[in-house]
Protein backbone atom coordinates (compact mmCIF):
# COMPACT_ATOMS: atom_id res chain seq x y z
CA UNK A 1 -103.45 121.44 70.44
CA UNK A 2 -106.96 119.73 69.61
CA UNK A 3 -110.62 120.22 69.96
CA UNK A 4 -113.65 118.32 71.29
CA UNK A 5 -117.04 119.23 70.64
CA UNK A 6 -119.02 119.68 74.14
CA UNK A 7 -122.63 120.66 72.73
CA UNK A 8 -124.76 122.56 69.88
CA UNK A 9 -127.56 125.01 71.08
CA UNK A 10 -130.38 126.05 68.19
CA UNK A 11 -130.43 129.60 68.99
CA UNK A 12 -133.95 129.65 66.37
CA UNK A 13 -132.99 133.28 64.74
CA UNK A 14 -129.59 134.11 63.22
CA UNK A 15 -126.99 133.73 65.53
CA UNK A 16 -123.87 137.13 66.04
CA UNK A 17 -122.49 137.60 69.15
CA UNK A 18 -121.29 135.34 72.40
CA UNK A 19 -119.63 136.41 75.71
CA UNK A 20 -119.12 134.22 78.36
CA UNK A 21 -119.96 135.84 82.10
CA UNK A 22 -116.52 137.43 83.31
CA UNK A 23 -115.10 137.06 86.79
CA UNK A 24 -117.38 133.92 87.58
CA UNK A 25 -116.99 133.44 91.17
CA UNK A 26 -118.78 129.99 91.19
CA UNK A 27 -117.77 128.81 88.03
CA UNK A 28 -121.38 127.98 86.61
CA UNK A 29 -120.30 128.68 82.66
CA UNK A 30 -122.58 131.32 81.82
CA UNK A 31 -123.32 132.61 78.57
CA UNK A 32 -124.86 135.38 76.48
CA UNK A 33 -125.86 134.66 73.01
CA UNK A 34 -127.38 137.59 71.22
CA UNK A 35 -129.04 137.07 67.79
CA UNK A 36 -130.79 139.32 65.00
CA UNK A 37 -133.41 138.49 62.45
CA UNK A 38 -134.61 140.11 59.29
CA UNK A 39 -137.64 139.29 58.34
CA UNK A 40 -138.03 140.19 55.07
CA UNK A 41 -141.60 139.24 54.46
CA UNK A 42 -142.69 141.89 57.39
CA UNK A 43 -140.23 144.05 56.82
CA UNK A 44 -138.99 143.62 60.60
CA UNK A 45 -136.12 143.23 62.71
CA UNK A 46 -135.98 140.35 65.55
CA UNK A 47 -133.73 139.65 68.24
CA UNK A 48 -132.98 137.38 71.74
CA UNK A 49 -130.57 137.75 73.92
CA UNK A 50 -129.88 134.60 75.93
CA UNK A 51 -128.62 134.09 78.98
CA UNK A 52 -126.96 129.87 79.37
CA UNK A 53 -125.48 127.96 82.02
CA UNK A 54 -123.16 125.02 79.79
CA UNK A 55 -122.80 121.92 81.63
CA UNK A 56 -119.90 120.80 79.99
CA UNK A 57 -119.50 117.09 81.80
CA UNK A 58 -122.89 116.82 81.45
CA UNK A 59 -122.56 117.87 77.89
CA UNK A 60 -126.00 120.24 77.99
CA UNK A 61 -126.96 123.88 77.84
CA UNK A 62 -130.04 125.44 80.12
CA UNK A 63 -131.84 128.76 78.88
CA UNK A 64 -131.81 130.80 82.65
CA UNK A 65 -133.60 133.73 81.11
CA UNK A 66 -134.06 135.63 77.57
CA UNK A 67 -134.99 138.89 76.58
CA UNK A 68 -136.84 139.29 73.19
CA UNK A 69 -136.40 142.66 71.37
CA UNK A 70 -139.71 143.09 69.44
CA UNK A 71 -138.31 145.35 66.99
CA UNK A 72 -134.59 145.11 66.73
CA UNK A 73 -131.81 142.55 66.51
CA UNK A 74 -128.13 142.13 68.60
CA UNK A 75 -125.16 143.75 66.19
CA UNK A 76 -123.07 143.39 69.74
CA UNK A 77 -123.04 143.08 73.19
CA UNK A 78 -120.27 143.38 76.02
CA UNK A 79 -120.17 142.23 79.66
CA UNK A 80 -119.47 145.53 81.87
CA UNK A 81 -118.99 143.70 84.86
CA UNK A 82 -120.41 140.52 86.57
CA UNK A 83 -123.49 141.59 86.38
CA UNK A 84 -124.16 144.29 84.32
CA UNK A 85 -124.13 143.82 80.27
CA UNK A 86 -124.45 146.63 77.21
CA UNK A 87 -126.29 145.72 73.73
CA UNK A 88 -126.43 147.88 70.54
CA UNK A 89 -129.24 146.97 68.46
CA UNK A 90 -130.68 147.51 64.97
CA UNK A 91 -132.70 150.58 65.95
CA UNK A 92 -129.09 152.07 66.75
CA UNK A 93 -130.19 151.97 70.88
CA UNK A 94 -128.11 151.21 73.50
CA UNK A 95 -129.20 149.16 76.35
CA UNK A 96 -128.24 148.35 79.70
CA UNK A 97 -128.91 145.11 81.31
CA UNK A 98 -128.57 143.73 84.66
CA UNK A 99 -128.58 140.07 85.81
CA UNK A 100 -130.50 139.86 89.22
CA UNK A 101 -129.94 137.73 92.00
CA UNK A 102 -132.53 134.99 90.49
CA UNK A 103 -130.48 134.90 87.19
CA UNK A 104 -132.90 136.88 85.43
CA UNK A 105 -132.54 139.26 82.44
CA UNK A 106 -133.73 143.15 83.79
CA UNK A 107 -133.56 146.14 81.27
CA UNK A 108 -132.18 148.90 83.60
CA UNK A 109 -131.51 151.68 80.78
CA UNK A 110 -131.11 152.96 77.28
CA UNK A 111 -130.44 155.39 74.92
CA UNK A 112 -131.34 156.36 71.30
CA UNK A 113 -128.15 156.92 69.47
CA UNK A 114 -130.43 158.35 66.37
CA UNK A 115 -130.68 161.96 65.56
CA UNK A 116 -132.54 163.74 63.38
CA UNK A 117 -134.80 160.80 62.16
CA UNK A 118 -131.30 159.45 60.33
CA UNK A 119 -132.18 155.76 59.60
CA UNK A 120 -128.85 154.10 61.27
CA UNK A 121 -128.01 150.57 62.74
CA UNK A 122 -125.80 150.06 65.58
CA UNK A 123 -123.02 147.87 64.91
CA UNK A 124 -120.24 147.42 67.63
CA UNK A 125 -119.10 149.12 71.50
CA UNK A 126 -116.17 149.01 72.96
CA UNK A 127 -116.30 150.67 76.83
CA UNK A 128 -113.12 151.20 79.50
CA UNK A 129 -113.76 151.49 82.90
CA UNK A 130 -112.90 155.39 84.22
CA UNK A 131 -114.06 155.61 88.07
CA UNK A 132 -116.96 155.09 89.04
CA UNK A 133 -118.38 155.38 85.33
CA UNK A 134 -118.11 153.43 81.91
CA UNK A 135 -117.33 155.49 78.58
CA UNK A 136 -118.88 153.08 75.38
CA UNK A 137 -117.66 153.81 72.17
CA UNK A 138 -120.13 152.50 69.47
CA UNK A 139 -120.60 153.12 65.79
CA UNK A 140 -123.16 152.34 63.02
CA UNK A 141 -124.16 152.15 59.30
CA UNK A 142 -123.79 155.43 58.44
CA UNK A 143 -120.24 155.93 59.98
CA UNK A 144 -120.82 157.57 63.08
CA UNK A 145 -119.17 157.23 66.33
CA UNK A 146 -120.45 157.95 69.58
CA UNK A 147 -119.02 158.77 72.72
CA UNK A 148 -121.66 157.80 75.79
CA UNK A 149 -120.86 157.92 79.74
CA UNK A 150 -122.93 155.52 82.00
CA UNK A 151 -123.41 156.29 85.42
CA UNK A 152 -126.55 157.22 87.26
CA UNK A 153 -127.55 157.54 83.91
CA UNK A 154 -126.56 156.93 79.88
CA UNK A 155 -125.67 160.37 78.20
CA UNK A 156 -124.26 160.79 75.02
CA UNK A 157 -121.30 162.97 75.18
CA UNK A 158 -120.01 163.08 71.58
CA UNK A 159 -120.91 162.40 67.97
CA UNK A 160 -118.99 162.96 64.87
CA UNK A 161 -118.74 161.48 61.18
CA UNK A 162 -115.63 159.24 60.82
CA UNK A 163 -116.53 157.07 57.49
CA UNK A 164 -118.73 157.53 54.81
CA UNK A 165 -119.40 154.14 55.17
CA UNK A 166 -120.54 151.16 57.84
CA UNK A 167 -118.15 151.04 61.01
CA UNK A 168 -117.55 147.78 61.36
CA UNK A 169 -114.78 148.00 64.50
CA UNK A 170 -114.36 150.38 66.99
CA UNK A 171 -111.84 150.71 70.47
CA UNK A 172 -110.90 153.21 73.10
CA UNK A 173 -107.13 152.73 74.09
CA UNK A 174 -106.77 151.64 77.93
CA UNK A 175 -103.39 153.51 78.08
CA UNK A 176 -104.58 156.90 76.75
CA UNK A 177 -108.53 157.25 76.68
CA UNK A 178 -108.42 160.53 74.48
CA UNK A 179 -107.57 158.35 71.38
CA UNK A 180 -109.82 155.73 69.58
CA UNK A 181 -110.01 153.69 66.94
CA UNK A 182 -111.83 153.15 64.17
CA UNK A 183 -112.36 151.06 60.89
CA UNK A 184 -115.06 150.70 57.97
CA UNK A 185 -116.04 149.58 55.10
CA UNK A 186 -113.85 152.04 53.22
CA UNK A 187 -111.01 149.70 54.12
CA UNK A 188 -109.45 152.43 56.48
CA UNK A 189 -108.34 152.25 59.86
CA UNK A 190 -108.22 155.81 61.56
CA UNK A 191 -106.93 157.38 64.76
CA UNK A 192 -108.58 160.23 66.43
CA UNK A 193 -107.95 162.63 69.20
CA UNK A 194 -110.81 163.12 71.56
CA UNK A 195 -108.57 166.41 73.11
CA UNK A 196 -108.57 168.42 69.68
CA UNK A 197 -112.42 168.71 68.47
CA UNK A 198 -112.10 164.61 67.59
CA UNK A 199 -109.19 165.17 64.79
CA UNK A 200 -107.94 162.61 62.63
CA UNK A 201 -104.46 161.92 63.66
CA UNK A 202 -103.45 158.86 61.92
CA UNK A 203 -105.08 157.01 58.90
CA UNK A 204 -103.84 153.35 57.43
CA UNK A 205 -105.58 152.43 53.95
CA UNK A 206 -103.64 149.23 53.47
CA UNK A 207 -106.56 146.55 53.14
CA UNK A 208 -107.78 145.05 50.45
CA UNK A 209 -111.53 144.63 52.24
CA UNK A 210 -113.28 146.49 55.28
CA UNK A 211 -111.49 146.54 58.71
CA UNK A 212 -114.05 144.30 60.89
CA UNK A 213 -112.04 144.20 64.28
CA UNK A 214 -109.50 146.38 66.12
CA UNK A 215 -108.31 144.91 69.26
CA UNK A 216 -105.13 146.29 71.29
CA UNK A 217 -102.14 143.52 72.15
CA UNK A 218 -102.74 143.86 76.01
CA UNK A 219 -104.47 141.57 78.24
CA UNK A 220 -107.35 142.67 80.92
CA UNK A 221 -104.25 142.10 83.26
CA UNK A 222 -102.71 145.12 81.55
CA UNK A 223 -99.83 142.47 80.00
CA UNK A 224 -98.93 142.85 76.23
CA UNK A 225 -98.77 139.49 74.46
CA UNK A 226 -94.79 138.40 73.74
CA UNK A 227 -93.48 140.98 71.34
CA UNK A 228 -95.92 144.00 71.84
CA UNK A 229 -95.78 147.20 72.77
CA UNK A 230 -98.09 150.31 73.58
CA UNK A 231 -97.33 151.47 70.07
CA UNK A 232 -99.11 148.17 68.31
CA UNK A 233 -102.70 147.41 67.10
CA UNK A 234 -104.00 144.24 65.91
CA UNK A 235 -106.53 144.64 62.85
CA UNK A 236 -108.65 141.92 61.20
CA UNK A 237 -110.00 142.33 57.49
CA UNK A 238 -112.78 141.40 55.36
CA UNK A 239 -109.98 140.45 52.96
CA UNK A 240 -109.27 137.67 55.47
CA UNK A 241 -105.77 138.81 56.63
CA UNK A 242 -104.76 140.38 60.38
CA UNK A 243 -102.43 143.00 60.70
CA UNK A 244 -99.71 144.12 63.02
CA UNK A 245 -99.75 147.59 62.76
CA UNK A 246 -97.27 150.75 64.78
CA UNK A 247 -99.38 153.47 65.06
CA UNK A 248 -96.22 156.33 64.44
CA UNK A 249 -96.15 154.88 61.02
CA UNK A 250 -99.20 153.31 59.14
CA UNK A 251 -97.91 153.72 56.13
CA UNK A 252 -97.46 149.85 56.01
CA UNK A 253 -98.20 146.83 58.72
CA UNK A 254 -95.47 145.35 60.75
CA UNK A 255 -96.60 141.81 59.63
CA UNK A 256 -100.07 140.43 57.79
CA UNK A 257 -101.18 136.43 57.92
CA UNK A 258 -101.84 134.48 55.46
CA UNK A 259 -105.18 134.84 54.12
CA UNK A 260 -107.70 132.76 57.02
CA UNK A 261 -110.09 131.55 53.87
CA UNK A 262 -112.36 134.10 55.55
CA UNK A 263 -113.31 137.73 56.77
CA UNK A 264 -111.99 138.31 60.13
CA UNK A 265 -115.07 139.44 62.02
CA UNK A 266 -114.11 138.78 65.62
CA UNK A 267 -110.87 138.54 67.38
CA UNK A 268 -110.66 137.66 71.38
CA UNK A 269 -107.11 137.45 72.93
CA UNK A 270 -106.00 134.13 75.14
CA UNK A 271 -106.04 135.53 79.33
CA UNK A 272 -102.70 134.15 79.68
CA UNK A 273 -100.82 132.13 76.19
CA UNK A 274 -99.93 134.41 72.68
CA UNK A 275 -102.90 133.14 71.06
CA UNK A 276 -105.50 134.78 69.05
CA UNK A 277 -109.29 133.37 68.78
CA UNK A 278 -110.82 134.44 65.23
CA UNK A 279 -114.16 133.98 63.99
CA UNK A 280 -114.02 134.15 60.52
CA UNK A 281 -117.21 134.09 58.75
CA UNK A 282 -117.09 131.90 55.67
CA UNK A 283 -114.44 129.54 57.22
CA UNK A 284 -115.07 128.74 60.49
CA UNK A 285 -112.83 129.48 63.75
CA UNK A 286 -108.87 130.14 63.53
CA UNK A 287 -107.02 130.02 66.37
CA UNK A 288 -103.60 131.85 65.31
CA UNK A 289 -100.37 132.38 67.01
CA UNK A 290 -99.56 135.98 67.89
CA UNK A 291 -96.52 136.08 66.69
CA UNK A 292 -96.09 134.25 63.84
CA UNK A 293 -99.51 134.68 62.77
CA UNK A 294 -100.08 131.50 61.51
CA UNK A 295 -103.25 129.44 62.54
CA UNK A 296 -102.29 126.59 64.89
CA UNK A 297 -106.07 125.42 64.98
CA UNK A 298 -109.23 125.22 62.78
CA UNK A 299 -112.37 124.64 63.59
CA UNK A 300 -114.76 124.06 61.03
CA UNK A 301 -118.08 123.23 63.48
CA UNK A 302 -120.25 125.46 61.96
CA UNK A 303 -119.60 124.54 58.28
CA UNK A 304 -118.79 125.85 55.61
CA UNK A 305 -120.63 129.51 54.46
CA UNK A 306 -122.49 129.57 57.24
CA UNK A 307 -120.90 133.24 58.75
CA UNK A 308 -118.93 132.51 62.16
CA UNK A 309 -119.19 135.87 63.51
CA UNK A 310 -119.42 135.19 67.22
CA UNK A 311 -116.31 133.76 69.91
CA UNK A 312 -114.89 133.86 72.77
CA UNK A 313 -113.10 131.31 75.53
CA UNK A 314 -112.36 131.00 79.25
CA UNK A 315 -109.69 128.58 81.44
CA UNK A 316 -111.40 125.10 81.81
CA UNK A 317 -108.95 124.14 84.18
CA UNK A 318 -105.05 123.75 83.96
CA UNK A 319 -104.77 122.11 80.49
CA UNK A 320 -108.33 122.63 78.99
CA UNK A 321 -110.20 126.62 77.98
CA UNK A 322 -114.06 126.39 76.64
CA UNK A 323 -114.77 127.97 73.78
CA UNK A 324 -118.28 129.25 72.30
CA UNK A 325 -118.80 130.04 68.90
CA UNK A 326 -121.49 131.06 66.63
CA UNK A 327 -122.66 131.01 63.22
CA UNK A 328 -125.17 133.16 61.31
CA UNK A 329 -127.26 131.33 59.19
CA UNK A 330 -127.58 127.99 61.13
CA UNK A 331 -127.89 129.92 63.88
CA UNK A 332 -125.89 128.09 65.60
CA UNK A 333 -124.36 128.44 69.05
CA UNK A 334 -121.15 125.57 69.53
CA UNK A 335 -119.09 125.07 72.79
CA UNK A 336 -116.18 123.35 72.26
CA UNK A 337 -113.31 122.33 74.66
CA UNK A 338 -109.59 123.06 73.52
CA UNK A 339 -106.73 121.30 74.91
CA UNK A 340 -103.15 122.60 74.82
């Protein structure tokens, strides 16, 4: 397994978040980047969300559309469908986007997550499909999950305390939607049960740092990567480390990496090999085998220090995937091409 590097897009304010288009029907490589800014001198938050086309042969990138957010930066963003994408922002408000049949940005909806003139900042969603509606799961600084259903409309169905500190990572389970996950900056990954007045039901304080991403072992297909099972959770860690953990005992992990030299903000699953893309902040891009946990690739495009916060990858073709990642203070969006 190498690399190649395809192209390097200036994204001109800090760069967070990437998510390449999902279910592409004519395979034109498109692209969100979102971004957030603070500028300190005004006291004011900044963000873009862009919306790319990569030519990869032709080794260049073409803005389609942006969207500017006057007043708020991108913690995270996630492609509903084909067409339709969700944002939370620094003024803890979720948004709904749309991409029309020119290939430009349209704001359809949002909602304040706020209450009671609480100063909080969105930080990550996770949503499942139910229907003919989408339930988002988001958090924010001051530890707060909430529970919103978009249909016709956004409406927040539940809100409760979970941390007494940032939420970092967040996820609904896609086998039993009245549990969800959460972790924080208290280096604590919880359980709750959305059936008994959101109880706590399971609680893991292994980690040595915060718990920055939660992602289940089970592919959009509905397969579990070789070795997995319904009772597994994947967790990545500020202290650099992922963890196999079974959620009838969390008492202790199943099996931890090695440290990746960095905090392990992001974590994307491969569609079809046992493969795990990480974007690790301080040291780049791991790409680590799902069972052994070891990191078969490194990719250090972004430099050292520069927070890689952002990834994710599609199929190329047969023996190639694409890969976009994104760094925070050079912001920096990088698509590379990785062949197996």
């Amino acid at each position: 397994m190498n690399f190649e590097e395809i192209l390097e897009f200036d994204t001109k304010l800090t760069a967070d978040v990437t998510e390449w288009r999902p279910l592409d029907q004519n395979d034109q490589n498109h692209l969100l980047c979102g971004t957030y800014f603070l500028d300190k001198t005004k006291n004011q938050r900044l963000g873009l969300l862009y919306f790319l086309k990569i030519d990869s042969e032709n080794r260049k990138s073409d803005i389609l559309d942006s969207f500017e957010f006057n007043n708020s930066g991108i913690l995270d963003l996630k492609w509903l469908n084909t067409d339709n994408i969700i944002t939370i922002d620094s003024e803890n408000i979720l948004n709904m986007f749309r991409i029309n049949e020119n290939l430009i940005i349209e704001k359809t909806k949002e909602l304040s997550l706020v209450e009671d003139e609480e100063k909080s900042i969105g930080l990550t969603i996770d949503f499942i499909k139910t229907n003919n509606e989408y339930k988002v799961l988001t958090s924010d600084t001051l530890g707060y999950l909430n529970l919103v259903t978009i249909g016709d409309e956004m409406k927040l169905e539940n809100k409760f305390k979970a941390h007494d500190l940032e939420t970092w990572s967040v996820l609904i389970d896609r086998n039993d939607m009245n549990n969800i996950y959460s972790g924080a900056d208290d280096c604590t990954f919880k359980i709750w049960d959305l059936r008994d007045a959101n109880r706590k039901v399971g609680e893991c304080k292994i980690f040595e740092g915060g718990v920055t991403s939660i992602i289940l072992p089970q592919r959009d297909n509905f397969t579990w990567l070789n070795g997995y099972n319904t009772n597994n959770i994947l967790c990545g860690s500020y202290d650099e480390k992922i963890y196999v953990l079974d959620k009838r005992n969390l008492k202790r992990s199943l099996n931890e990496s090695k440290k990746l030299n960095g905090g392990v903000w992001k974590i994307k699953l491969h569609k079809e090999k046992d493969l795990l893309l990480c974007a690790c902040m301080h040291k780049g891009v791991h790409i680590v085998n799902s069972n052994s946990l070891e990191s078969s690739l490194f990719y250090d495009g972004h430099g050292l220090d520069n927070l890689a916060y952002g990834c994710d990858w599609k199929r190329f073709d047969e023996k190639n995937d694409l890969v976009s990642t994104c760094s925070f203070y050079n912001h920096q969006l990088k698509i590379w091409k990785l062949k197996f």
